[in-house]
C-alpha atoms as a PDB file:
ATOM      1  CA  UNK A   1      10.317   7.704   0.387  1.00  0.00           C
ATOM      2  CA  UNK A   2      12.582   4.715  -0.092  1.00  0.00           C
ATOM      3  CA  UNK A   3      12.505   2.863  -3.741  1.00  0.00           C
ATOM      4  CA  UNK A   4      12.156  -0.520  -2.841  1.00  0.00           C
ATOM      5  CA  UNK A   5      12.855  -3.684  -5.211  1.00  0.00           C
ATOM      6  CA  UNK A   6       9.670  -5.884  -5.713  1.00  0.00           C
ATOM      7  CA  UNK A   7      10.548  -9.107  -6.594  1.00  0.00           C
ATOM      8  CA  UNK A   8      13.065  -9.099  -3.364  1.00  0.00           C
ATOM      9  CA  UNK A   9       9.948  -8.183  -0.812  1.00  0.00           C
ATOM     10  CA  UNK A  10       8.148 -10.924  -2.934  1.00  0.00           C
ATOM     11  CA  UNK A  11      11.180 -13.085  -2.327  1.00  0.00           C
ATOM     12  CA  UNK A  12      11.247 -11.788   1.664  1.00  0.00           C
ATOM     13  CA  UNK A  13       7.227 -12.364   2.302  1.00  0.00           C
ATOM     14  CA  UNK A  14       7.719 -15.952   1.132  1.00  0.00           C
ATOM     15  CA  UNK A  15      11.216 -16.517   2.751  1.00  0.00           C
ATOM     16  CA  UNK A  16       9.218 -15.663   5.759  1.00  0.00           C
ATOM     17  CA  UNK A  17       6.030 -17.123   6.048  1.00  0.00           C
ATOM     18  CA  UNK A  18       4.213 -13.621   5.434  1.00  0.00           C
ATOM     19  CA  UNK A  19       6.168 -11.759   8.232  1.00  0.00           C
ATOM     20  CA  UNK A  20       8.066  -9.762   5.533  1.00  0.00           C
ATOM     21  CA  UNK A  21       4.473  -9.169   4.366  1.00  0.00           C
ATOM     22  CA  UNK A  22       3.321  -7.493   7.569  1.00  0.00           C
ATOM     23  CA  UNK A  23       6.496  -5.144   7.227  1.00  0.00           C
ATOM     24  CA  UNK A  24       6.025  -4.292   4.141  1.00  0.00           C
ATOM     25  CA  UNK A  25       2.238  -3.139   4.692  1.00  0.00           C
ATOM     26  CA  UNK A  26       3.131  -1.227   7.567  1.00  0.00           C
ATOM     27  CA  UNK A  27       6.254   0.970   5.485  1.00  0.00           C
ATOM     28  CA  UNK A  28       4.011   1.495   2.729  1.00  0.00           C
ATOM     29  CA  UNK A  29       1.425   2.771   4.202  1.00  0.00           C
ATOM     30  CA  UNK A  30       3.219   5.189   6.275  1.00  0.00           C
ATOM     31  CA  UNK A  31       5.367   6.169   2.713  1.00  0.00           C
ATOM     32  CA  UNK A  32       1.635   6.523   1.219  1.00  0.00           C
ATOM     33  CA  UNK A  33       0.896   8.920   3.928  1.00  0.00           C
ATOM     34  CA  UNK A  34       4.142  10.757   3.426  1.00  0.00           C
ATOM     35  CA  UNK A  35       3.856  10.933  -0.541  1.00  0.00           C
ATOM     36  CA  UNK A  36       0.382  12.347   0.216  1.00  0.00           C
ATOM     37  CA  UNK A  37       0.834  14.870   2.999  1.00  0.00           C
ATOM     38  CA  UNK A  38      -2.115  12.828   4.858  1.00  0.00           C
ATOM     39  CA  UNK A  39      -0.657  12.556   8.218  1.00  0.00           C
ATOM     40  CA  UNK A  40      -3.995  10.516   9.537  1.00  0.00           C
ATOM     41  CA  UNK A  41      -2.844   7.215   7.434  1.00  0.00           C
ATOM     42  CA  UNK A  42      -0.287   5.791   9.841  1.00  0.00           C
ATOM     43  CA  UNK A  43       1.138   2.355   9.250  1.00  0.00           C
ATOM     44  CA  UNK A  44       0.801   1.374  12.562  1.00  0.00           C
ATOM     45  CA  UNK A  45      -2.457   2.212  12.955  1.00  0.00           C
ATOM     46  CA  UNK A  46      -3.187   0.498  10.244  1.00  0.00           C
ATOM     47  CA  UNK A  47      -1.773  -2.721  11.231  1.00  0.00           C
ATOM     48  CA  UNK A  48      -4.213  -2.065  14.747  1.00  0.00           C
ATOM     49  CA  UNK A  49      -7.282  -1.990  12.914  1.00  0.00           C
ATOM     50  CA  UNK A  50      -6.473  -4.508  10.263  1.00  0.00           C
ATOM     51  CA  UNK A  51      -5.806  -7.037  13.584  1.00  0.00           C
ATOM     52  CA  UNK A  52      -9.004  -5.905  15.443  1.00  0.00           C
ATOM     53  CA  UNK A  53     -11.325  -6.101  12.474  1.00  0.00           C
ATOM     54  CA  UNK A  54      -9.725  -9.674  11.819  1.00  0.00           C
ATOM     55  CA  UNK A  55      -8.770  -8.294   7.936  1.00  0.00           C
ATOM     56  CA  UNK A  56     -11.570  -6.776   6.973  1.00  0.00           C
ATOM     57  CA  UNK A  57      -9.767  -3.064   7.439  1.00  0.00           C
ATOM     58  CA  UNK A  58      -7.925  -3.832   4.595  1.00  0.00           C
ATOM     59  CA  UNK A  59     -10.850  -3.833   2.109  1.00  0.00           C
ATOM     60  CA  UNK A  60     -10.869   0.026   2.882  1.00  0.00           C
ATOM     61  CA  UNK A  61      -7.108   0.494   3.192  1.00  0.00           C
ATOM     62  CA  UNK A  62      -6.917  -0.637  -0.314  1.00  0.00           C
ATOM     63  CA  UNK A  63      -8.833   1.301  -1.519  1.00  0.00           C
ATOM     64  CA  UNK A  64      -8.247   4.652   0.704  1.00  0.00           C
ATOM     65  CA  UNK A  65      -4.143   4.017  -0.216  1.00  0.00           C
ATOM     66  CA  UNK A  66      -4.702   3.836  -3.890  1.00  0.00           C
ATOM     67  CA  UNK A  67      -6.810   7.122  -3.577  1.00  0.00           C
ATOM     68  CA  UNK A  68      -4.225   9.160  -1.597  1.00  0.00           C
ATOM     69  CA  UNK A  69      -1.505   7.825  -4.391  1.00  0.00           C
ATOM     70  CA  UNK A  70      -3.236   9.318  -7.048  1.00  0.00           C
ATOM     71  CA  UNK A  71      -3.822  12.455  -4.836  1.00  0.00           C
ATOM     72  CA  UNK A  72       0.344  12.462  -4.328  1.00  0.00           C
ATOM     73  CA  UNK A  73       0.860  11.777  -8.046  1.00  0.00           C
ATOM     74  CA  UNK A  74      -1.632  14.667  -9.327  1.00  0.00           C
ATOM     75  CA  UNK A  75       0.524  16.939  -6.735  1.00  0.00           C
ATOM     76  CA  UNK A  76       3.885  16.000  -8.518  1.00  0.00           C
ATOM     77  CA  UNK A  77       2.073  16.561 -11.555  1.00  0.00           C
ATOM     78  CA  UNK A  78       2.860  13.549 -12.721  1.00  0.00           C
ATOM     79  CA  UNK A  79       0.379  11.039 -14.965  1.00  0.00           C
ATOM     80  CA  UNK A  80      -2.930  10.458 -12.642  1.00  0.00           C
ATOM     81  CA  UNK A  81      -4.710   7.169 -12.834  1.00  0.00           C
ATOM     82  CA  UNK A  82      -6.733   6.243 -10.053  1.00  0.00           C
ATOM     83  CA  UNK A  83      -6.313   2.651  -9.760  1.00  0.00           C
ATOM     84  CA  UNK A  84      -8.054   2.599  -5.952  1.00  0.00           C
ATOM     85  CA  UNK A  85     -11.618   0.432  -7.799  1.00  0.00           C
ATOM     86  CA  UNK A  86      -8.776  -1.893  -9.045  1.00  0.00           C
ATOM     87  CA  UNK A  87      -6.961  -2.652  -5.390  1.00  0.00           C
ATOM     88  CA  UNK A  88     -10.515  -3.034  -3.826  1.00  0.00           C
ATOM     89  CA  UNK A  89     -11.655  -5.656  -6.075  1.00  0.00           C
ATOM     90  CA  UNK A  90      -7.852  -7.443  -5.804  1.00  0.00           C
ATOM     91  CA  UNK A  91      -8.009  -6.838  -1.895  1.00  0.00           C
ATOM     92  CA  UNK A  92     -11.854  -8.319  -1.819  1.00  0.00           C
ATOM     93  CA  UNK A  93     -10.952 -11.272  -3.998  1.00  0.00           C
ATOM     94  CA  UNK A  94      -7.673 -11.895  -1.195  1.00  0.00           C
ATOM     95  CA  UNK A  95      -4.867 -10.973  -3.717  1.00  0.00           C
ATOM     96  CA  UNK A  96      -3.196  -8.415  -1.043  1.00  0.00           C
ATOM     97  CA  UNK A  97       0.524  -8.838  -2.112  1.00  0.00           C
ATOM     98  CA  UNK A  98      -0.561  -8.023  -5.523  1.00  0.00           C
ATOM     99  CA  UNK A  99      -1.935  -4.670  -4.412  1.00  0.00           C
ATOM    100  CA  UNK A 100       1.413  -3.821  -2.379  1.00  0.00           C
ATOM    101  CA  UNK A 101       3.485  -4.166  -5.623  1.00  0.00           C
ATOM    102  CA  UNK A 102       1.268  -2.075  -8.100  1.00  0.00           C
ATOM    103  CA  UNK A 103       1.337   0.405  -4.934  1.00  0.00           C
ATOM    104  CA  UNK A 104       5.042   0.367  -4.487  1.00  0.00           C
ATOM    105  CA  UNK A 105       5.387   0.131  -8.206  1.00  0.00           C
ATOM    106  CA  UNK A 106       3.620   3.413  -8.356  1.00  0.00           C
ATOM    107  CA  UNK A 107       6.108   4.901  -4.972  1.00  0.00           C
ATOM    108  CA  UNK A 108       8.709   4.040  -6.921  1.00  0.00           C
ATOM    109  CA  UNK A 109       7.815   6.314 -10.290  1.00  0.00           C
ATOM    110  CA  UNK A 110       7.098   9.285  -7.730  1.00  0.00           C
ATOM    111  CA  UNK A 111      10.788   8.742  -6.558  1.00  0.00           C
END
């Protein structure tokens, strides 16, 4: 996994009109899938169904992701709080970039 500095991706997905945004989704999903063993969540698969179901794969992303962090943080042993009711109500109410930095916040711990 790679420890990545949140406000500079906040900076980045501003700087570019959300394209840093996309980049970032795609990394951390595949590092969520790493962290968790769970070779089935694939950031570019991801990306595919988040374009084909015009957004609305995200709602379960959010939710799925902060699941399999928790999964990878009870495997390090390290302090378990599911947080995965938390990114579905953020992603639901449109607050996405929110959700990627409590998620990377939580990569970064497991570092």
């Amino acid at each position: 996994m790679k420890e990545r500095n949140i406000a500079v991706s906040l900076i980045l997905c501003f700087l570019t009109c959300g394209i840093y945004s996309i980049i970032w989704f795609v990394s951390l999903t595949d590092e969520i899938g790493r962290a968790s063993e769970d070779n089935s969540f694939s950031g570019g698969q991801a990306l595919l169904l988040v374009i084909f179901t015009c957004g609305i794969y995200r709602i379960f992303w959010s939710y799925k992701a902060g699941k399999l962090i928790s999964d990878a943080k009870m495997k390090r042993g390290l302090n378990t709080s599911d947080n995965s009711a938390l990114y579905l109500v953020l992603s639901i109410l449109g607050f996405d970039l929110i959700n990627y930095c409590l998620m990377q916040d939580e990569l970064n711990k497991m570092v």
